[in-house]
Protein backbone atom coordinates (compact mmCIF):
# COMPACT_ATOMS: atom_id res chain seq x y z
CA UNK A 1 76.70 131.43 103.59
CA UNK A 2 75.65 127.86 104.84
CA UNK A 3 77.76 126.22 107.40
CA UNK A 4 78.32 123.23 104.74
CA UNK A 5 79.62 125.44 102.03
CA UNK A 6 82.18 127.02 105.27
CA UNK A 7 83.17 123.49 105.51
CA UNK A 8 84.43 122.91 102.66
CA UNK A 9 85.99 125.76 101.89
CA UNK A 10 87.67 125.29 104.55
CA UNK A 11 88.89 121.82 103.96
CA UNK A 12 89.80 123.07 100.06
CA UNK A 13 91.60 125.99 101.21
CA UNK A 14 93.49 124.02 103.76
CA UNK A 15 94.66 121.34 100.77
CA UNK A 16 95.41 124.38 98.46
CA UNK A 17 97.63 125.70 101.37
CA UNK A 18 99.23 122.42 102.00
CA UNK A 19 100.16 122.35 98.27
CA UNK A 20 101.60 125.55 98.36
CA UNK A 21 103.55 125.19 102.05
CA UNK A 22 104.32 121.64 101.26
CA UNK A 23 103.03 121.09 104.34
CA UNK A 24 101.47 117.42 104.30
CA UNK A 25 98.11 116.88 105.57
CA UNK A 26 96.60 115.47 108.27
CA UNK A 27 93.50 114.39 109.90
CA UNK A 28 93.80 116.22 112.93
CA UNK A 29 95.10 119.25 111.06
CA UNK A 30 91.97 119.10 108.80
CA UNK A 31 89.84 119.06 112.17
CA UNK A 32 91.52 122.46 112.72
CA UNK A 33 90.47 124.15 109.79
CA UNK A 34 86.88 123.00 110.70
CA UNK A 35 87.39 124.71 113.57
CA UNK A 36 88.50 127.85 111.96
CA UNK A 37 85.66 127.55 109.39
CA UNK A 38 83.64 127.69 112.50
CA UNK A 39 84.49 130.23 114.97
CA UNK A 40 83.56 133.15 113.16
CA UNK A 41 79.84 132.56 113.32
CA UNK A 42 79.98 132.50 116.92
CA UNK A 43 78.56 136.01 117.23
CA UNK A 44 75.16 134.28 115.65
CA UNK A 45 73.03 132.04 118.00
CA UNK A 46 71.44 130.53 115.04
CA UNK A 47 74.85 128.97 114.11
CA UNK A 48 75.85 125.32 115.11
CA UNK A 49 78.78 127.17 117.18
CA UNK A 50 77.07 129.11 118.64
CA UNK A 51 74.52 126.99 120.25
CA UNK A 52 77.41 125.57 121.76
CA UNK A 53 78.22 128.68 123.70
CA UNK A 54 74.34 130.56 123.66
CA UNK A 55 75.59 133.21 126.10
CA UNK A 56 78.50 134.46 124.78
CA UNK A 57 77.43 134.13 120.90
CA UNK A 58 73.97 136.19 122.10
CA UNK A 59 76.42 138.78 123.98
CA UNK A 60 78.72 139.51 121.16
CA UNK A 61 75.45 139.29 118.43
CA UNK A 62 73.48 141.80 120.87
CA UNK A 63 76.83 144.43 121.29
CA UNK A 64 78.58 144.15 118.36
CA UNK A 65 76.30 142.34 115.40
CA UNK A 66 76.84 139.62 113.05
CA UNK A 67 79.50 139.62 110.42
CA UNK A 68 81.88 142.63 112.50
CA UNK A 69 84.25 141.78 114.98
CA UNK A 70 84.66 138.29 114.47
CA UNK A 71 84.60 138.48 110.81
CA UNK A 72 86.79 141.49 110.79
CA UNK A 73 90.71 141.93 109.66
CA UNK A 74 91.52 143.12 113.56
CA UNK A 75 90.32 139.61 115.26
CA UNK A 76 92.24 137.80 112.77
CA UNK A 77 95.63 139.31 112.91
CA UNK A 78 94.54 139.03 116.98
CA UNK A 79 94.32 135.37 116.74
CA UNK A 80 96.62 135.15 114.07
CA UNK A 81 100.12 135.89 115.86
CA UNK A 82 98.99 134.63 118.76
CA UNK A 83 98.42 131.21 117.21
CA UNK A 84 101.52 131.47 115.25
CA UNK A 85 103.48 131.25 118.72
CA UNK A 86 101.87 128.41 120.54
CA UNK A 87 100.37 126.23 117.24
CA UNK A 88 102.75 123.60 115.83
CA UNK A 89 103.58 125.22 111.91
CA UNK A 90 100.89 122.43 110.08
CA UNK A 91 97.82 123.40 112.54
CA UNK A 92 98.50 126.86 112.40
CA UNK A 93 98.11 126.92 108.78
CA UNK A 94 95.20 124.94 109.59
CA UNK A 95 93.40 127.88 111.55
CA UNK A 96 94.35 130.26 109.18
CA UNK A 97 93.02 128.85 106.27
CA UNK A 98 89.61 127.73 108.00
CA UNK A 99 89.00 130.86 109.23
CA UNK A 100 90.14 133.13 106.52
CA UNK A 101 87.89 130.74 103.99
CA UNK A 102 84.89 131.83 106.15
CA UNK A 103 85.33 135.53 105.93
CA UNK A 104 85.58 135.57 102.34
CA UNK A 105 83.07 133.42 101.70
CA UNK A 106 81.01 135.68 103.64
CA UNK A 107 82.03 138.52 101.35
CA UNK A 108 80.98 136.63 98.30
CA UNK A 109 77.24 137.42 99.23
CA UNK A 110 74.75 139.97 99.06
CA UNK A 111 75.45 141.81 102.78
CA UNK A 112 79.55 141.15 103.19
CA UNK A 113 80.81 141.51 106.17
CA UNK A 114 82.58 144.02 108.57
CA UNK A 115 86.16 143.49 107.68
CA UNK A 116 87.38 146.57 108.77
CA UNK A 117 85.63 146.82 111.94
CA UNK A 118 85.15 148.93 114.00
CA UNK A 119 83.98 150.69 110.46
CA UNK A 120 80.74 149.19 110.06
CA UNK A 121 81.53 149.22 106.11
CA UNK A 122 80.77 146.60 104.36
CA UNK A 123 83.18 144.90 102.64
CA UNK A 124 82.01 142.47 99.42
CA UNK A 125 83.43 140.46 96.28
CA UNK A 126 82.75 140.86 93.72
CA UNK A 127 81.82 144.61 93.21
CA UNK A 128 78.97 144.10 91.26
CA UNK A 129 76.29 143.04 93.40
CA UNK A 130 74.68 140.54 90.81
CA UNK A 131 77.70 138.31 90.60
CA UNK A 132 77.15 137.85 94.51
CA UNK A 133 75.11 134.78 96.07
CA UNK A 134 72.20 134.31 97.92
CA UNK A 135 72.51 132.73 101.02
CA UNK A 136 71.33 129.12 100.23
CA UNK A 137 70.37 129.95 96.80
CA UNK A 138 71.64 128.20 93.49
CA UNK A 139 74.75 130.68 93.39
CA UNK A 140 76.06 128.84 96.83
CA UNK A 141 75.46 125.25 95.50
CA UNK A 142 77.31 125.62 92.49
CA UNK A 143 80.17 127.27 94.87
CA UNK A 144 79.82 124.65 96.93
CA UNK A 145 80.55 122.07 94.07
CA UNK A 146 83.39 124.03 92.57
CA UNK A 147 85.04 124.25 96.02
CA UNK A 148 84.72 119.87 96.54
CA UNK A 149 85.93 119.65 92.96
CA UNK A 150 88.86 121.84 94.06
CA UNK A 151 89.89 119.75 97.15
CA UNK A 152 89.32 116.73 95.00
CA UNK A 153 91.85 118.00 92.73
CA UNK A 154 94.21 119.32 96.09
CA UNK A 155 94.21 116.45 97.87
CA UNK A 156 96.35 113.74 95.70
CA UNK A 157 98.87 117.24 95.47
CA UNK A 158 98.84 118.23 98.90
CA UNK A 159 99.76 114.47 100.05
CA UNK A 160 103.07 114.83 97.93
CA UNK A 161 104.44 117.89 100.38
CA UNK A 162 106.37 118.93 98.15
CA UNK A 163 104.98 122.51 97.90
CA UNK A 164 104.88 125.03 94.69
CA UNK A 165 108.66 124.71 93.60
CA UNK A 166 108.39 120.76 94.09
CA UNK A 167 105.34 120.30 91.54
CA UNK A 168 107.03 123.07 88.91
CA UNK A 169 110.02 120.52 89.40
CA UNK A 170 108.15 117.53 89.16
CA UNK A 171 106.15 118.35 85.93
CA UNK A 172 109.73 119.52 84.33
CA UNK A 173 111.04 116.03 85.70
CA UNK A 174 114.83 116.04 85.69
CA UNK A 175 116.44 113.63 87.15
CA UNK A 176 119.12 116.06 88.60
CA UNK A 177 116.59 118.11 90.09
CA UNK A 178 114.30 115.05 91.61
CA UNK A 179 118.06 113.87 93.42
CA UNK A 180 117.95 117.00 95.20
CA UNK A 181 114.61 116.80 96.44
CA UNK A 182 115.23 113.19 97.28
CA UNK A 183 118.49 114.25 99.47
CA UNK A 184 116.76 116.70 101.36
CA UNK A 185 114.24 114.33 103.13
CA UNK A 186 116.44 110.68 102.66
CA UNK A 187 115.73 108.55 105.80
CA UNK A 188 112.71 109.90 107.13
CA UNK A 189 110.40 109.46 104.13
CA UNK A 190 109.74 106.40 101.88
CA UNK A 191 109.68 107.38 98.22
CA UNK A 192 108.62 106.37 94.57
CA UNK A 193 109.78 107.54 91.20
CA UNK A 194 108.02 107.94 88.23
CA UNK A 195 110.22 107.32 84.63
CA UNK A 196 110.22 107.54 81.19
CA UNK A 197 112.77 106.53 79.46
CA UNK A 198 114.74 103.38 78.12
CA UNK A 199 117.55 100.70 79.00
CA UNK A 200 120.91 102.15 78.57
CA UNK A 201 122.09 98.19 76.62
CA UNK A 202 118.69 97.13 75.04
CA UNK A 203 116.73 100.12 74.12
CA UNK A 204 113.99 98.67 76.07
CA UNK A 205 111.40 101.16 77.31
CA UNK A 206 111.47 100.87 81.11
CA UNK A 207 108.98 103.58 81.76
CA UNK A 208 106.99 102.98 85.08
CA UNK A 209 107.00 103.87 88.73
CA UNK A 210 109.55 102.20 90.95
CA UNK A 211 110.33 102.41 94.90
CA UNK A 212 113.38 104.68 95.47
CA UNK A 213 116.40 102.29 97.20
CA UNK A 214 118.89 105.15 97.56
CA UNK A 215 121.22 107.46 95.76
CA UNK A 216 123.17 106.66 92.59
CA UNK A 217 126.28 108.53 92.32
CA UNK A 218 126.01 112.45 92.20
CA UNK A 219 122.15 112.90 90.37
CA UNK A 220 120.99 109.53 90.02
CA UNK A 221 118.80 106.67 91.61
CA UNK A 222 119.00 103.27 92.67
CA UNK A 223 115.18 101.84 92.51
CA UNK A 224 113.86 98.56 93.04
CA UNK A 225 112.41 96.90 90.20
CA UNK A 226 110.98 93.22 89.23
CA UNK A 227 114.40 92.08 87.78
CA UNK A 228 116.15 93.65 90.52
CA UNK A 229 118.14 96.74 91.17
CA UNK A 230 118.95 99.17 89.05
CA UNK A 231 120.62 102.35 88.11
CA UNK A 232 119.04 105.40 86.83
CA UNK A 233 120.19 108.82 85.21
CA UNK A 234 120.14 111.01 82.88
CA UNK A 235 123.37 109.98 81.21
CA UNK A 236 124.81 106.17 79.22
CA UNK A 237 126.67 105.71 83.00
CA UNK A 238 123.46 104.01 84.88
CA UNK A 239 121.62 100.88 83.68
CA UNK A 240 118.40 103.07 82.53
CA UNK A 241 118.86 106.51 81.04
CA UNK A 242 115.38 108.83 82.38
CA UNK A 243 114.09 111.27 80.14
CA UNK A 244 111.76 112.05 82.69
CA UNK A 245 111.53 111.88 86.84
CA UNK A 246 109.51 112.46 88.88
CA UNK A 247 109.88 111.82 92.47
CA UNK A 248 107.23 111.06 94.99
CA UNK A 249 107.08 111.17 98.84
CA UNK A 250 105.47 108.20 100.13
CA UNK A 251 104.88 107.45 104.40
CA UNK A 252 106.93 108.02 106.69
CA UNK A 253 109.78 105.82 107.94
CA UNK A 254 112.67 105.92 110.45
CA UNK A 255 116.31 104.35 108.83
CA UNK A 256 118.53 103.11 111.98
CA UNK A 257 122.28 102.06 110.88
CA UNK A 258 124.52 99.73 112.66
CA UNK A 259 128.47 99.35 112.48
CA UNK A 260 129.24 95.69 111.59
CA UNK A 261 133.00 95.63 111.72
CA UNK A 262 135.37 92.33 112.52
CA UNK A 263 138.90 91.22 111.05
CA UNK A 264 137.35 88.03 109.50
CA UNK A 265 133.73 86.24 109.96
CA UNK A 266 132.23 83.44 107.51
CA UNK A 267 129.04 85.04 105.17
CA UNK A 268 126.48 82.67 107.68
CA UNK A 269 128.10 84.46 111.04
CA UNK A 270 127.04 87.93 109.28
CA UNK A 271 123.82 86.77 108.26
CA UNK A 272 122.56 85.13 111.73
CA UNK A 273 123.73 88.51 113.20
CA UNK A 274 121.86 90.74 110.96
CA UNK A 275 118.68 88.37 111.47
CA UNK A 276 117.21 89.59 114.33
CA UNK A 277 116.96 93.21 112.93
CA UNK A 278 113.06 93.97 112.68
CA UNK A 279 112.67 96.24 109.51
CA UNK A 280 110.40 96.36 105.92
CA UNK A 281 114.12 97.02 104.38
CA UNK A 282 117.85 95.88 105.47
CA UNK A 283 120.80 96.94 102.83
CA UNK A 284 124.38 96.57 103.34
CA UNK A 285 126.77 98.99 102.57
CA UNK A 286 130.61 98.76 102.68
CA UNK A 287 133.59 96.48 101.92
CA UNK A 288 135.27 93.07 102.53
CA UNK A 289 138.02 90.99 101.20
CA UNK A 290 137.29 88.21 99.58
CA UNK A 291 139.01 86.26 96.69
CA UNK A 292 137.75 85.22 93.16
CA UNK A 293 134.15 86.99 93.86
CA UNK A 294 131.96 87.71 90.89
CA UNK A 295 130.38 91.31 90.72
CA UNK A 296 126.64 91.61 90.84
CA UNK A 297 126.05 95.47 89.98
CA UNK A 298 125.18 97.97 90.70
CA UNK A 299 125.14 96.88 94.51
CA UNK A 300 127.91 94.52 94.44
CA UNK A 301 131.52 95.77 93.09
CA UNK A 302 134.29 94.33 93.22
CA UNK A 303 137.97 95.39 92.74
CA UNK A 304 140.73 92.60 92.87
CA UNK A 305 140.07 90.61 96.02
CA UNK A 306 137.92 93.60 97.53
CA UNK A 307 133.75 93.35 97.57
CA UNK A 308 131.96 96.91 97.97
CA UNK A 309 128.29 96.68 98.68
CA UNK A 310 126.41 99.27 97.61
CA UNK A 311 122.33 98.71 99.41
CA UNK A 312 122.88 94.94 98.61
CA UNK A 313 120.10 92.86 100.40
CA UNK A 314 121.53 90.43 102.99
CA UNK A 315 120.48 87.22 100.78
CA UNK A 316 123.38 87.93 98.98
CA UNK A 317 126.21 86.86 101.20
CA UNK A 318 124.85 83.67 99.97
CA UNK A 319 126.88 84.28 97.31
CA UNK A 320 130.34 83.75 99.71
CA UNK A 321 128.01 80.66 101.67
CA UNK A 322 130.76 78.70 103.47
CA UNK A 323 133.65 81.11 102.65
CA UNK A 324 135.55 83.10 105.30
CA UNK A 325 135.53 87.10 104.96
CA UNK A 326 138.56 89.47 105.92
CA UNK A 327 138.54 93.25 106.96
CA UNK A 328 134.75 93.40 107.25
CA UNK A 329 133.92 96.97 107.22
CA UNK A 330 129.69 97.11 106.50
CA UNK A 331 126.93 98.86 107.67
CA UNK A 332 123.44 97.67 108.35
CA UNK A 333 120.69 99.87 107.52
CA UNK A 334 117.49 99.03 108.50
CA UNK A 335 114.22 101.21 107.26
CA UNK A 336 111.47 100.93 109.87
CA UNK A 337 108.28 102.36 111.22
CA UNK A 338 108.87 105.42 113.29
CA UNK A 339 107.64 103.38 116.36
CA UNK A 340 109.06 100.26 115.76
CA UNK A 341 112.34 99.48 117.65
CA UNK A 342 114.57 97.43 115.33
CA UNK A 343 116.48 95.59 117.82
CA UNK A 344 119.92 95.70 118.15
CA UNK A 345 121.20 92.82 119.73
CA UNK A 346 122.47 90.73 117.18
CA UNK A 347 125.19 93.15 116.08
CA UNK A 348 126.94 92.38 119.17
CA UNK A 349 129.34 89.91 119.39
CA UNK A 350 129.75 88.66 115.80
CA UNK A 351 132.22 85.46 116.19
CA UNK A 352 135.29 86.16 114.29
CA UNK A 353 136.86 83.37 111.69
CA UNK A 354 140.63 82.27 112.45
CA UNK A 355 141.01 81.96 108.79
CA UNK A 356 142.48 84.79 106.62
CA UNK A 357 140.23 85.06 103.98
CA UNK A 358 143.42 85.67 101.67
CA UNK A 359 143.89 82.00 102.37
CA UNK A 360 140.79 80.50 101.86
CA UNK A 361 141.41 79.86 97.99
CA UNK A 362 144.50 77.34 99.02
CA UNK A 363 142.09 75.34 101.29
CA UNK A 364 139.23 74.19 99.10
């Protein structure tokens, strides 16, 4: 077989493993499996590896042949465990699935190779010998076709690391079963979800894809959409009711918190020290007292003269703009690049108000 067609079946086994691993893909990971695709061919000096290395590819061609102990089951379980102790998890799947492409590629022709070397037997797929490809004949293009066709399909799959179980879950799309998924990777990975369903009040169809905010309750969402936030499940409790969800992994992200806690502080004192924060996404989550405030669901509750936030965007304190705040008890969280330091700085030393919030209403 062609060193093109090892290429790619390299690359489409490595997206086909990804998918199945949920192991996410990357560049340098797909380099590996180039590599892989490569290595067993070294015991040919006609090869492009191994007129890297003419020496040693003409020493093992001369005393051991092509297609035997490199292409054979005893130099892969060799390199195999050996890898699987000093490769990171993603590049060892990588090597595996370069290399193992190659060898059965290799079987799919006319000669076969040596897999259980040192029996020089020939080992071949399939049986019959005129389902088998020439080497560079129109048998191998086609392959070659199918196999790009294949990673074509892989790739958009592999990229949603969510492995087998996560795209069975995903075509089923319940909502219960997308929270999970969503739990088990919150704050490291940005995420969209896919719905179909309707608005729990107007009937409205709100299907669509929305970004992912945070949890709702025990198996629901909060998502960002155009009219703002809103609640999703699979039940008459959230704004939108989903028939359907699917959840989908987007890059990743880093999500620092910070304690924001003082007796009393006016809305602007909060706001000028959440300011400085460099982050894509700042939500505030907690409580305060504050009389005669007006509800703003679902991320801002309130009970009597208490105000939960629940991921409410900082612009809201607007809301209590020239008002004095008692018991403050939030936190900041602020969704960043990995490498991106979001500053800290003006969390510290929020001025406290010497006005009891619980008084305010008699001073207007």
């Amino acid at each position: 077989m062609l060193t093109p067609t090892h290429l790619v079946a390299a690359q489409s086994t490595y997206l086909i493993a990804c998918v199945v691993t949920g192991n996410p893909p990357y560049p340098a990971q797909a380099a590996v499996a180039l590599l892989g695709a490569l290595i067993p061919d070294i015991d040919s000096r006609q090869s492009y590896v191994g007129r890297l290395v003419p020496p040693l590819s003409t020493w093992i061609g001369n005393r051991f042949g092509h297609r035997t102990l490199t292409h054979s089951l005893v130099a892969q379980v060799t390199v195999f465990v050996v890898a699987w102790f000093l490769l990171p998890a993603g590049f060892f799947i990588a090597l595996v699935a370069g290399w193992v492409s190659h060898v059965f590629g290799d079987m799919m022709t006319k000669s076969g190779v040596c897999w259980f070397w040192p029996s020089l037997s020939r080992c071949v797929l399939p049986g019959n010998p005129s389902y088998r490809m020439e080497v560079s004949g129109r048998g191998e293009l086609w392959f070659l076709v199918t196999l790009a066709a294949v990673g074509l399909v892989m790739m958009p799959l592999a990229q949603r690391a969510e492995g087998t179980t996560g795209l069975i879950r995903s075509a089923i799309g319940d909502a219960a079963t997308a929270r999970q998924d969503f739990d088990a990777d919150k704050g490291r990975l940005a995420f969209d979800l896919k719905l179909r369903g309707r608005d729990n009040t107007t009937y409205a169809d709100i299907s669509g894809t929305y970004p992912v905010i945070g949890p709702w309750k025990d198996s629901g969402f909060l998502i960002a959409t155009d009219a703002g936030p809103r609640s999703t499940c699979r039940s008459t409790a959230c704004d939108w009711y989903a028939d359907h969800a699917d959840l989908s992994r987007g890059a990743e992200q880093q999500t620092t918190s910070f304690p924001l806690t003082v007796a009393t502080a006016t809305a602007e004192t909060l706001k000028a020290a959440i300011k400085p924060i460099v982050a894509e996404e700042i939500y505030l989550l907690g409580s305060f007292t504050a009389p005669e405030s007006k509800a703003v669901p679902p991320t801002v509750m309130v009970s009597g003269d208490q105000v939960t936030l629940f991921y409410a965007e900082p612009e809201l304190l607007e809301a209590w703009q020239g008002r004095v705040l008692a018991d403050v008890n939030l936190t900041v969280q602020a969704r960043h690049d990995p490498d991106v330091d979001p500053g800290r700085a003006g969390l510290i030393g929020v001025s406290s108000a010497r006005i009891d919030a619980r008084l305010q209403r008699w001073l207007q």
